[in-house]
Structures are given as C-alpha cells and as structure tokens.
Protein backbone atom coordinates (compact mmCIF):
# COMPACT_ATOMS: atom_id res chain seq x y z
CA UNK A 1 49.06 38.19 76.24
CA UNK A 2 48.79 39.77 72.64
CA UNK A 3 45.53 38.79 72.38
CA UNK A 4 44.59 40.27 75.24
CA UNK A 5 46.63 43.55 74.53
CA UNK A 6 44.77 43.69 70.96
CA UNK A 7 41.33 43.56 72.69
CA UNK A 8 41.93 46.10 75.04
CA UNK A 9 43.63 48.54 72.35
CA UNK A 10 39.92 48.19 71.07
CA UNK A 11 37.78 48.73 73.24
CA UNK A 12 40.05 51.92 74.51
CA UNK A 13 39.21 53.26 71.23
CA UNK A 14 35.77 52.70 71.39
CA UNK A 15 35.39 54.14 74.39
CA UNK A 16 37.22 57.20 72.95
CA UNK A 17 34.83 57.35 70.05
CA UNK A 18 31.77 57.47 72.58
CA UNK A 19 33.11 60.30 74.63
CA UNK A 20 34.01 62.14 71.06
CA UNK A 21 30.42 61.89 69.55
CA UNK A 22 29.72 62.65 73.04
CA UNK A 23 31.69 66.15 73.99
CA UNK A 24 30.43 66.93 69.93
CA UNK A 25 26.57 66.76 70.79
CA UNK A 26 27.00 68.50 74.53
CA UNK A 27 28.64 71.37 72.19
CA UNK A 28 25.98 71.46 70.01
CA UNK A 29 28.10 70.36 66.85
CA UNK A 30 24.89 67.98 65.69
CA UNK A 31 26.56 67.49 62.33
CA UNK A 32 29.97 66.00 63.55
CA UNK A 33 28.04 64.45 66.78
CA UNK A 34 25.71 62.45 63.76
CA UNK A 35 28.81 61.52 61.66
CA UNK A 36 30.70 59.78 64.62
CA UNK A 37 27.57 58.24 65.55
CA UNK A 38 27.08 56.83 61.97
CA UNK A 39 30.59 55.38 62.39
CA UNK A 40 30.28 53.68 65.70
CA UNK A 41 26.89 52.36 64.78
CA UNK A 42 28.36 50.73 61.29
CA UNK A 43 31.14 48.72 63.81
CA UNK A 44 28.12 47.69 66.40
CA UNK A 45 24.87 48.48 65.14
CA UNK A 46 23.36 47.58 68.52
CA UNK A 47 25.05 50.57 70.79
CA UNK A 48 22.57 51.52 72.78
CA UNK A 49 24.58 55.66 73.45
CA UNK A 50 25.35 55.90 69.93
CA UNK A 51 21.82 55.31 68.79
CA UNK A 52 20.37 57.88 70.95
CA UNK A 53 23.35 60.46 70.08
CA UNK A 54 21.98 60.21 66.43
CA UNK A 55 18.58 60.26 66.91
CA UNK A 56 18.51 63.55 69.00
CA UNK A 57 21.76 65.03 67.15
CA UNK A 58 19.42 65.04 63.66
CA UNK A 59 16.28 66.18 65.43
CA UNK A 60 18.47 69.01 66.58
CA UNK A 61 20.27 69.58 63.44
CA UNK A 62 17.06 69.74 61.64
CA UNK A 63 15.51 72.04 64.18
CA UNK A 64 18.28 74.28 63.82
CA UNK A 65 18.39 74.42 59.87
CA UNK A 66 14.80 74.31 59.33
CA UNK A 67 14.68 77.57 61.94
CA UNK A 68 17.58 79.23 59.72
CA UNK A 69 15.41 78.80 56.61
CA UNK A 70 12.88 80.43 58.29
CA UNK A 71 14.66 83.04 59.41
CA UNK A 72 16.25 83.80 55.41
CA UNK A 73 12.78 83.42 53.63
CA UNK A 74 11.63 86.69 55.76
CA UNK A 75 14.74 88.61 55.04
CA UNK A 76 14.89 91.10 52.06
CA UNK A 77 18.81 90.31 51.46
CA UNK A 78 18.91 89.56 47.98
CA UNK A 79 21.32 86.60 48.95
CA UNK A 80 18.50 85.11 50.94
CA UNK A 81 18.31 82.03 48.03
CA UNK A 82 22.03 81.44 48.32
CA UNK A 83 21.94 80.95 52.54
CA UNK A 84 18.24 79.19 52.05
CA UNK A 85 19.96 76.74 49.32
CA UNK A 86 23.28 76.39 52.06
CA UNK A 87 20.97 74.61 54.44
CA UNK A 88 19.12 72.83 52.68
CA UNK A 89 22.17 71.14 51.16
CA UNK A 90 23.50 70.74 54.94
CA UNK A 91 20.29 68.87 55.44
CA UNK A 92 20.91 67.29 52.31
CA UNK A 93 23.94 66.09 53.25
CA UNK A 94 23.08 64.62 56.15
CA UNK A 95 20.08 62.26 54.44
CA UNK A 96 22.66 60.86 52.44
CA UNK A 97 24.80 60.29 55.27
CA UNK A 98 22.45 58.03 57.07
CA UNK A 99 20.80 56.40 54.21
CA UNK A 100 23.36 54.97 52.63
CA UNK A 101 24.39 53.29 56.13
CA UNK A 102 21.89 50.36 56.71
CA UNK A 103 22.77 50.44 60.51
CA UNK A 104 21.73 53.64 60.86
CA UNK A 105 18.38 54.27 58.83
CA UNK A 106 16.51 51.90 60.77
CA UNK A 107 16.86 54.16 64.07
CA UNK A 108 16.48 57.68 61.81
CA UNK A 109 14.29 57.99 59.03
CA UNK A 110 16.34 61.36 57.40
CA UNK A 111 14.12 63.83 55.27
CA UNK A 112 14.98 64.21 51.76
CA UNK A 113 15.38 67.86 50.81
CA UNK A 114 16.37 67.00 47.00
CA UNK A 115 13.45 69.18 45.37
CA UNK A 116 14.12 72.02 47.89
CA UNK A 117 17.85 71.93 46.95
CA UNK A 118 16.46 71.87 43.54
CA UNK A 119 14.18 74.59 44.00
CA UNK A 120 16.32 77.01 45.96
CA UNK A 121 19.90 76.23 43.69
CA UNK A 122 17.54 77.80 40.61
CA UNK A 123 16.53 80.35 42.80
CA UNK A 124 19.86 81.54 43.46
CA UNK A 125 21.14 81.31 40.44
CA UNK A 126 18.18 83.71 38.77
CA UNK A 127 19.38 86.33 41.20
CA UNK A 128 23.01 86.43 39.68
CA UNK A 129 21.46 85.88 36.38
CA UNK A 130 18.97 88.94 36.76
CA UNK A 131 21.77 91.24 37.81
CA UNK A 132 23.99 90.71 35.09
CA UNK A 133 21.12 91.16 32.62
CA UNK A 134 20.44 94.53 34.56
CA UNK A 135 24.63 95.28 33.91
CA UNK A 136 24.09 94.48 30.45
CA UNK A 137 21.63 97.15 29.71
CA UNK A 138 23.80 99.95 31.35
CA UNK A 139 26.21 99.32 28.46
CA UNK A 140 27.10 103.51 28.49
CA UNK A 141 29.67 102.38 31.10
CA UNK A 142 31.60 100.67 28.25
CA UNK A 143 33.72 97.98 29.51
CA UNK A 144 32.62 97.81 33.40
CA UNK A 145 29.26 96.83 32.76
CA UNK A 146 30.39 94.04 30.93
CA UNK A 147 32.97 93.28 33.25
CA UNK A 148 30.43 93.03 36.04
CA UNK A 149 28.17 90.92 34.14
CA UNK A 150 30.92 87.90 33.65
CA UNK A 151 31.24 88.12 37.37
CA UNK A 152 27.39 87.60 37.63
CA UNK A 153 27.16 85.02 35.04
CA UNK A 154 29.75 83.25 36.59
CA UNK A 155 28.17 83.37 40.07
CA UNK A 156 24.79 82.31 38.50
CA UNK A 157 26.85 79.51 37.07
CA UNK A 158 28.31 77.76 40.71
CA UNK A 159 24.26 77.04 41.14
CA UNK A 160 23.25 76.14 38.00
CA UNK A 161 25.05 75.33 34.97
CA UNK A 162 23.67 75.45 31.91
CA UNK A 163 24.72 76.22 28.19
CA UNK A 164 22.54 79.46 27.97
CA UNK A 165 24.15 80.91 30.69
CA UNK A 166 27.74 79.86 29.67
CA UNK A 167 26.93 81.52 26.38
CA UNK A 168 25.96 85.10 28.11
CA UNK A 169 29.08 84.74 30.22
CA UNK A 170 31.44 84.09 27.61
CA UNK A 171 29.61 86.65 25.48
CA UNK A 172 29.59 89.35 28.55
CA UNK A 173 33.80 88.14 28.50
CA UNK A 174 34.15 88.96 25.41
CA UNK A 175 33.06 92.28 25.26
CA UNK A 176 34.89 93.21 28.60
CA UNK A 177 38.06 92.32 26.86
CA UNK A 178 40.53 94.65 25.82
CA UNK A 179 42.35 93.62 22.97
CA UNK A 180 45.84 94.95 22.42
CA UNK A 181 47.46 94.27 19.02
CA UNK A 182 51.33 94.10 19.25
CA UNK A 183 52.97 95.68 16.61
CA UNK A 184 56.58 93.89 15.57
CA UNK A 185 59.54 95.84 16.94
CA UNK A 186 60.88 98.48 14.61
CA UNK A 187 64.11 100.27 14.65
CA UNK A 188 64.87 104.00 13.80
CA UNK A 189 67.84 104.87 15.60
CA UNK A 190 71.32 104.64 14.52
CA UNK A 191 74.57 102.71 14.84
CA UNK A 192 73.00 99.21 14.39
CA UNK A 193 72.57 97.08 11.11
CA UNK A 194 69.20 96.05 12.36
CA UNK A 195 68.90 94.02 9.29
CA UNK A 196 71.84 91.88 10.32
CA UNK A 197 70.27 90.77 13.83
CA UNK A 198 66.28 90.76 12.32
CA UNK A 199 66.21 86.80 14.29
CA UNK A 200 67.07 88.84 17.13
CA UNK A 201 64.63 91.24 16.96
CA UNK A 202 61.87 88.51 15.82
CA UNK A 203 62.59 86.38 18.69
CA UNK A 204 62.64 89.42 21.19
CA UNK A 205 59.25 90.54 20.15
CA UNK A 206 57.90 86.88 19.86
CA UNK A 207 59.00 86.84 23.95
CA UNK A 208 56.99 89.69 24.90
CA UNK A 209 54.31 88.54 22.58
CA UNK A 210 54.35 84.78 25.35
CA UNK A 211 55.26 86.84 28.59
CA UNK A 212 51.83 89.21 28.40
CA UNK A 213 49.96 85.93 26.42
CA UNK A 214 50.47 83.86 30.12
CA UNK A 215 50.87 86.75 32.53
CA UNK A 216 49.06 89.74 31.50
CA UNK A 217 48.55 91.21 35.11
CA UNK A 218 45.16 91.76 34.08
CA UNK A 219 41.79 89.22 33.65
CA UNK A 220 39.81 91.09 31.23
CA UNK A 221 43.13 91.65 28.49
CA UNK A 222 44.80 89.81 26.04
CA UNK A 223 47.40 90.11 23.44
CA UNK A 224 47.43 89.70 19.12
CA UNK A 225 50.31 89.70 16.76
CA UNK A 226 49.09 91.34 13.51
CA UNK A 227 48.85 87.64 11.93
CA UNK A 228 46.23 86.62 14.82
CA UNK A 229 44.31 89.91 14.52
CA UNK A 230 43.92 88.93 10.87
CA UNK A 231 43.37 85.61 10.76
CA UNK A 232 40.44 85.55 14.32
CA UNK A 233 39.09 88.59 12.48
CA UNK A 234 39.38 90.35 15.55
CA UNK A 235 39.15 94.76 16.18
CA UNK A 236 42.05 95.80 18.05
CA UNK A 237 41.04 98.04 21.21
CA UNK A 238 44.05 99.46 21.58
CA UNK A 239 47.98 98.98 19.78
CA UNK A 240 51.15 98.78 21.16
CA UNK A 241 53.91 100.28 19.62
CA UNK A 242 57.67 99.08 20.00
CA UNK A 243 60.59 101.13 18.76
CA UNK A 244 64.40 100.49 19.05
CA UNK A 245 65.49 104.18 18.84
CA UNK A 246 69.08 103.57 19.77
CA UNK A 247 71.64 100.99 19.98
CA UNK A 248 74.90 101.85 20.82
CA UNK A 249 77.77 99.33 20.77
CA UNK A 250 80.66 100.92 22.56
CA UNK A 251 84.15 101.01 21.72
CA UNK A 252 87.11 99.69 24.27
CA UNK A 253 88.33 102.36 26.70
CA UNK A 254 91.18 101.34 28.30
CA UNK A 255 92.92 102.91 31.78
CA UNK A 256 96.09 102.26 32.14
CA UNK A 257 98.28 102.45 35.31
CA UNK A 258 102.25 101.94 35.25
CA UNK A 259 104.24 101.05 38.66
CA UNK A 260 107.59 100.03 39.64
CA UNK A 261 108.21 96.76 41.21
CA UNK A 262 111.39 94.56 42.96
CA UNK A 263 112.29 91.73 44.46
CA UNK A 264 115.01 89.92 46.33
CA UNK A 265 116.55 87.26 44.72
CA UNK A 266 119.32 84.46 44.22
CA UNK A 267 121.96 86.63 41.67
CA UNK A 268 124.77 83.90 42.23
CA UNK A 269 125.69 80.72 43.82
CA UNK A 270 129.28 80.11 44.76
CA UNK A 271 129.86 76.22 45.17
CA UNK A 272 132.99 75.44 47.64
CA UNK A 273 132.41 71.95 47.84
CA UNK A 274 128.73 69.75 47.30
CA UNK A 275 127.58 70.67 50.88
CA UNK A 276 128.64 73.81 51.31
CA UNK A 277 127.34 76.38 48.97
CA UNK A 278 126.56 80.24 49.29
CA UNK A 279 124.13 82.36 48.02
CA UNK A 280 124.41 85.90 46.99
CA UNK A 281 120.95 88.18 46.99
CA UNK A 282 120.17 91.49 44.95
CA UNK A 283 117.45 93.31 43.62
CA UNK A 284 115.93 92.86 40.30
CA UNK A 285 113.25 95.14 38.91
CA UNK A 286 110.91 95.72 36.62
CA UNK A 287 108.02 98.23 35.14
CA UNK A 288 104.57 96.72 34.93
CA UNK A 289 101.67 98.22 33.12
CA UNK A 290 98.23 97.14 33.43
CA UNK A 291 95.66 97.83 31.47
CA UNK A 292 91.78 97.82 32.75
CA UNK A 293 89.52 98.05 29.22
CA UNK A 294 85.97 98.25 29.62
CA UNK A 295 83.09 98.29 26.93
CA UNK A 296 79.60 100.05 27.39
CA UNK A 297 77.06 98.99 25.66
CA UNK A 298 73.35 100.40 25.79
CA UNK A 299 70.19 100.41 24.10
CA UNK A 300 66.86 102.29 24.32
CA UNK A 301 63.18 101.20 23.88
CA UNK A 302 59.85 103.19 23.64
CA UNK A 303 56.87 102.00 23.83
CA UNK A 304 53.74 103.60 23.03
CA UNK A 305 49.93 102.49 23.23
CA UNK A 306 47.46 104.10 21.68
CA UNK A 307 43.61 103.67 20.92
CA UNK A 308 41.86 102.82 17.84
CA UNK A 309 41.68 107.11 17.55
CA UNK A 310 45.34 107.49 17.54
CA UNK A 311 45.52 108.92 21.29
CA UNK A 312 48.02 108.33 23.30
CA UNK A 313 47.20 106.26 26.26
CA UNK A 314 50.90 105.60 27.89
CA UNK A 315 54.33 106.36 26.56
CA UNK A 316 57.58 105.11 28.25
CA UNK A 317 61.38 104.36 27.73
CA UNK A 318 63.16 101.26 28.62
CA UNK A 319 67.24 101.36 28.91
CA UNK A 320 69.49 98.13 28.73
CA UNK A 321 73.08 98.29 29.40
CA UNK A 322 75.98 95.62 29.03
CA UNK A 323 78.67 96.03 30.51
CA UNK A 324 82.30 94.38 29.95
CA UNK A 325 85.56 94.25 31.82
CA UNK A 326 88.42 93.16 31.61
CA UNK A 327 92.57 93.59 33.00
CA UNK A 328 95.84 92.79 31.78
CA UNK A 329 99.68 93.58 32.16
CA UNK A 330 102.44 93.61 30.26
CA UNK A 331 106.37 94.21 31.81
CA UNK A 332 110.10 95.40 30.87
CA UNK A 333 112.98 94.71 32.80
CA UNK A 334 113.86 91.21 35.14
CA UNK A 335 110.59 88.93 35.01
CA UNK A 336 112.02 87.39 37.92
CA UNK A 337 110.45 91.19 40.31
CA UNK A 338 107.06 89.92 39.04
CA UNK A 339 104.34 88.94 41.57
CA UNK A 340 101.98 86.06 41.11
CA UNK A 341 99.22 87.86 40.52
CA UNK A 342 101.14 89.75 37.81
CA UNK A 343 101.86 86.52 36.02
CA UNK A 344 98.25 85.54 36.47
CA UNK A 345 97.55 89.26 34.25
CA UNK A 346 99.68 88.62 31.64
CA UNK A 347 97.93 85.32 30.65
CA UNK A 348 94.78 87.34 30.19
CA UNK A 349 96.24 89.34 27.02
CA UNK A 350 94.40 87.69 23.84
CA UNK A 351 90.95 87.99 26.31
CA UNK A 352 88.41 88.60 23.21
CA UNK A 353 85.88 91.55 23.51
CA UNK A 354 82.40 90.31 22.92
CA UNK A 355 80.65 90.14 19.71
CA UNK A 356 77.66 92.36 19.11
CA UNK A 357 75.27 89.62 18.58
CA UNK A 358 75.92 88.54 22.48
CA UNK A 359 75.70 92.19 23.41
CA UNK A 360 72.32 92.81 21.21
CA UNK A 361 71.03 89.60 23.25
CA UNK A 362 72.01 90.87 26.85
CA UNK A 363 70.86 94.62 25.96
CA UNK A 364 67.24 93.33 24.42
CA UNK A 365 66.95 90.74 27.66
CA UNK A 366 67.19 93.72 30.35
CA UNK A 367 64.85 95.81 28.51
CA UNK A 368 62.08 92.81 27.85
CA UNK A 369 62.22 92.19 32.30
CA UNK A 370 61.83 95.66 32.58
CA UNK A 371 58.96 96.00 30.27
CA UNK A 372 57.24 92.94 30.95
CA UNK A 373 57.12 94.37 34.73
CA UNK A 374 55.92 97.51 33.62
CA UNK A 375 53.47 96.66 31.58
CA UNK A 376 51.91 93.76 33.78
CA UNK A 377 51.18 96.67 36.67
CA UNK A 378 49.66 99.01 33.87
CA UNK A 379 47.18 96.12 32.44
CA UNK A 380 46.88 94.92 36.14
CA UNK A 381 43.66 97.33 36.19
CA UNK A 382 41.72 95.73 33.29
C-alpha cells in the first residue's frame, strides 16, 4: 500500500510539472516554459510534451530577443548598448541552460551569443566611459563635474572592469571629495578648569571625529584630524571649528516647604488583668520640613566651518543641560505623627550631589547627538 501511495505521489507531481511548463508557454513566458522543460526532461529524457515545449519555447524566445535587438540597434537612445547587451545575455543564459543538460541538447542545438555579449558589454561600457570623460573636461563646475564622472566610471565599470577605468574613477572620487579637517575642541569661556578634564575633552572630540568618519550623511565627504591631514599630505577643503564657550556648573538651590502633621496613637495602656487591657488614644504631632534641591548644569558649543579663504560657510550653537534632583525631610516634635513616606525622606539626607566630571560627561554627550544630527543633514548634500 506504501508503495503504491509513493508511486502515485509521483506521478501527481509530474503531471503537475507538465501542466506548469505548460500554462508558462500558453502565456508566452518562453524562458520559465524552457527551464521547467529542462527539468522534466533531466528526470525522463524521453517525454514526448516536454520535448516539444522546449523546442518551440527557444525558437520563440529567440524570435522574441533577436526582434528586440533589432528593434535597439535602430534607436538613437544612447542606452541602446546596455538593452542590446540585456538580451543577448538572456539568450546567453539560456545556451548555458541547455548545454550543460545532456538530455536536453540533443533535441535543441542553443546559439552561443558569447562574442555578442562580448561585443555589446564593451559597447556599453564606452558610453559611460565617454560621458564621464566629457564631465571631466567641464571641470569650471568644480566639484559636480567630478562628482558626475565617479557615477559614470562606476556605471562603465558594472560592464567592464578593468584597472584603467578603476583608476579614473577613483581619481574622478577623489577630486569630488570634500575634505573637512577637524580642529581639536578648544575652550574660551569661563567657570571650567578645562585643563583638569583635557581626557574629557580629547575623548569628546575623538567621538565626533568616528561618528562623521562612519556616518557622514554625505558620499562625496570625509573627515581629518590635524595628525591625518599631516601625515596623508592631504589640502583641507574646508575646517571645522569647535569651541566650548561656556560651562557652567550650577550651585544647589534648594525649596523648602514646612507643614504640620498628627496622628492618633496608643499614649497608655492600663493592664487590669492579662486579658483584659485598655488602650488610651491622643494626638501626637510634629513639624516636617522638606527640602527639594536641584542643580543646573549647562554648557554651550559653537561650531564654525569655514573654507580654505577664511569664509564662513555655517555657524551654529549647541546647548547641553544636566539636570539633578533630589528631596529630603527633616522633623521636630513626636516621630511617632510621621508618615511612611516621611520616613522614606529622611533616609535620603547624606544623598551626594554629583561630581563635575559626571556632569562634564552628560553635558558634552547631549551636545555631540545634537551635533552629529546636525551636521550629518548639512554634509547630506555633498
């Protein structure tokens, strides 16, 4: 019974594959109707349906590629060599499909198309190759023309790729590039020892330094310390300028807000016997105060860029701010009025403000977000 349930499993599915290669030559998809054919012909090379779905699917396919090709060699469209050298390797494709099947090339004798492939791939790439040489010589457009040649080159390239033309694009790259020299971080402002924190302000810079190495916002950009400048040799296009014009550590401010509270409670227990003991109530108060301190912290960067002249080419002013909290009580009178929360507050009396290094570190990490963001939409253009 298994046996006979395996058998009929397969021949359901090669009945299936028929119809398939079928339905894809009444549709006129040649290309899939040949590659199902190829299949059911390499499981029974003697199928009598699939060999004629093959044989007329490629005469088709052929007919229809070969008319294409036709129909791009009289056009004018200077991407003519591109759709020409799209066919061909569509008829390309499908030689190699059926040749390398031995059930199949015996019923179709494909066409190789290698030296049109060959001859058309070249052709294509020349076109890409003669427009970026025409972008080259309109070099009065600075930058763009350069810009548009790498695009070219690189087009040129998906057809044929070849040192020369790898050395023109990366050449064309390299003089579409803007280079922008990052000058270390300085400070000018007051109320900070900027000597004390200079790790801080090394490391900070070193972070924008990686953030616009790996995400620039823009292809044709890139970034130098000083040191890299120097030691590639390198021309800065343009410089960018950070300054730390003010850090201001604040000092604790405290609110304070005094209130009355009560509660009733045991005062005395009068003891008759073991069992049988009374309880006397009252009110006991007390005066809590609680204090609310807060700390403001903030710090200002500008940032300037500016071209190898000295213009200005984009000024702007990033703000960090920390901000700390914190509450605590303290009581006179009957400890016995206080709440739990109020118990919970008067714990929280040796709290420790924070250090400025940890306030230097949250003040320069708000400002580096908000000027990597910045600055990756104003390069996104280059």
């Amino acid at each position: 019974m298994a046996k006979f349930y395996f058998l009929f499993l397969l021949s359901s599915l090669y009945l299936v594959s028929c119809k398939t290669a079928g339905k894809a030559y009444d549709k006129g998809n040649y290309s899939d109707a040949i590659e199902r054919s190829v299949k059911k012909l390499t499981k029974d090379p003697n199928d009598a349906d699939a060999k004629a779905i093959l044989q007329n699917s490629y005469t088709y396919a052929v007919n229809e590629h070969e008319d294409q090709i036709r129909i791009l060699s009289n056009s004018k469209n200077e991407q003519r060599f591109a759709g020409i050298y799209n066919e061909y390797r569509s008829l390309q494709n499908l030689y190699d499909l059926i040749r390398r099947t031995p059930a199949t090339s015996r019923y179709v004798q494909p066409k190789d198309y290698s030296e049109y492939l060959e001859t058309y791939k070249n052709k294509a790439a020349d076109v890409h190759e003669e427009k970026a040489m025409v972008w080259l010589s309109e070099t009065g457009r600075g930058k763009t023309s350069y810009r548009e040649a790498y695009y070219e080159f690189n087009k040129a390239l998906q057809y044929r790729d070849d040192f020369e033309l790898r050395r023109k694009r990366d050449t064309a790259y390299y003089n579409a590039l803007t280079k922008v020299v990052v000058v270390p971080v300085q400070y000018y402002g007051g109320g900070y020892n900027s000597g004390s924190y200079s790790y801080q302000l090394r490391n900070f810079n070193d972070d924008i330094l990686r953030t616009l190495s790996y995400n620039s916002g823009g292809d044709f950009v890139k970034f130098y310390s000083e040191w890299d400048m120097r030691n590639k040799n390198l021309e800065a296009d343009q410089v960018l300028e950070l300054n730390l014009n003010r850090i201001h550590f604040g000092q604790p401010y405290d609110e304070r807000n005094t209130r009355e509270v009560s509660k009733e409670v045991v005062i005395k227990e009068i003891v008759y016997k073991p069992d049988s003991i009374v309880k006397q109530y009252g009110k006991v108060y007390a005066r809590v105060t609680t204090t609310k301190r807060t700390l403001i912290s903030q710090g200002d960067l500008y940032i300037t860029i500016r071209d190898t002249k000295g213009r200005n080419l984009w000024n702007d002013r990033f703000t960090g701010e920390h901000r700390w909290q914190t509450e605590f009580s303290t009581y006179t009178g009957d400890e016995r009025a206080l709440s739990d929360n109020d118990r919970t507050l008067l714990n929280k009396r040796d709290v420790n403000t924070p250090r400025e290094e940890e306030v230097m570190e949250e003040l320069l990490r708000q400002i580096q977000h908000d000027l990597s963001y910045k600055m990756r939409n104003y390069f996104a253009r280059f």
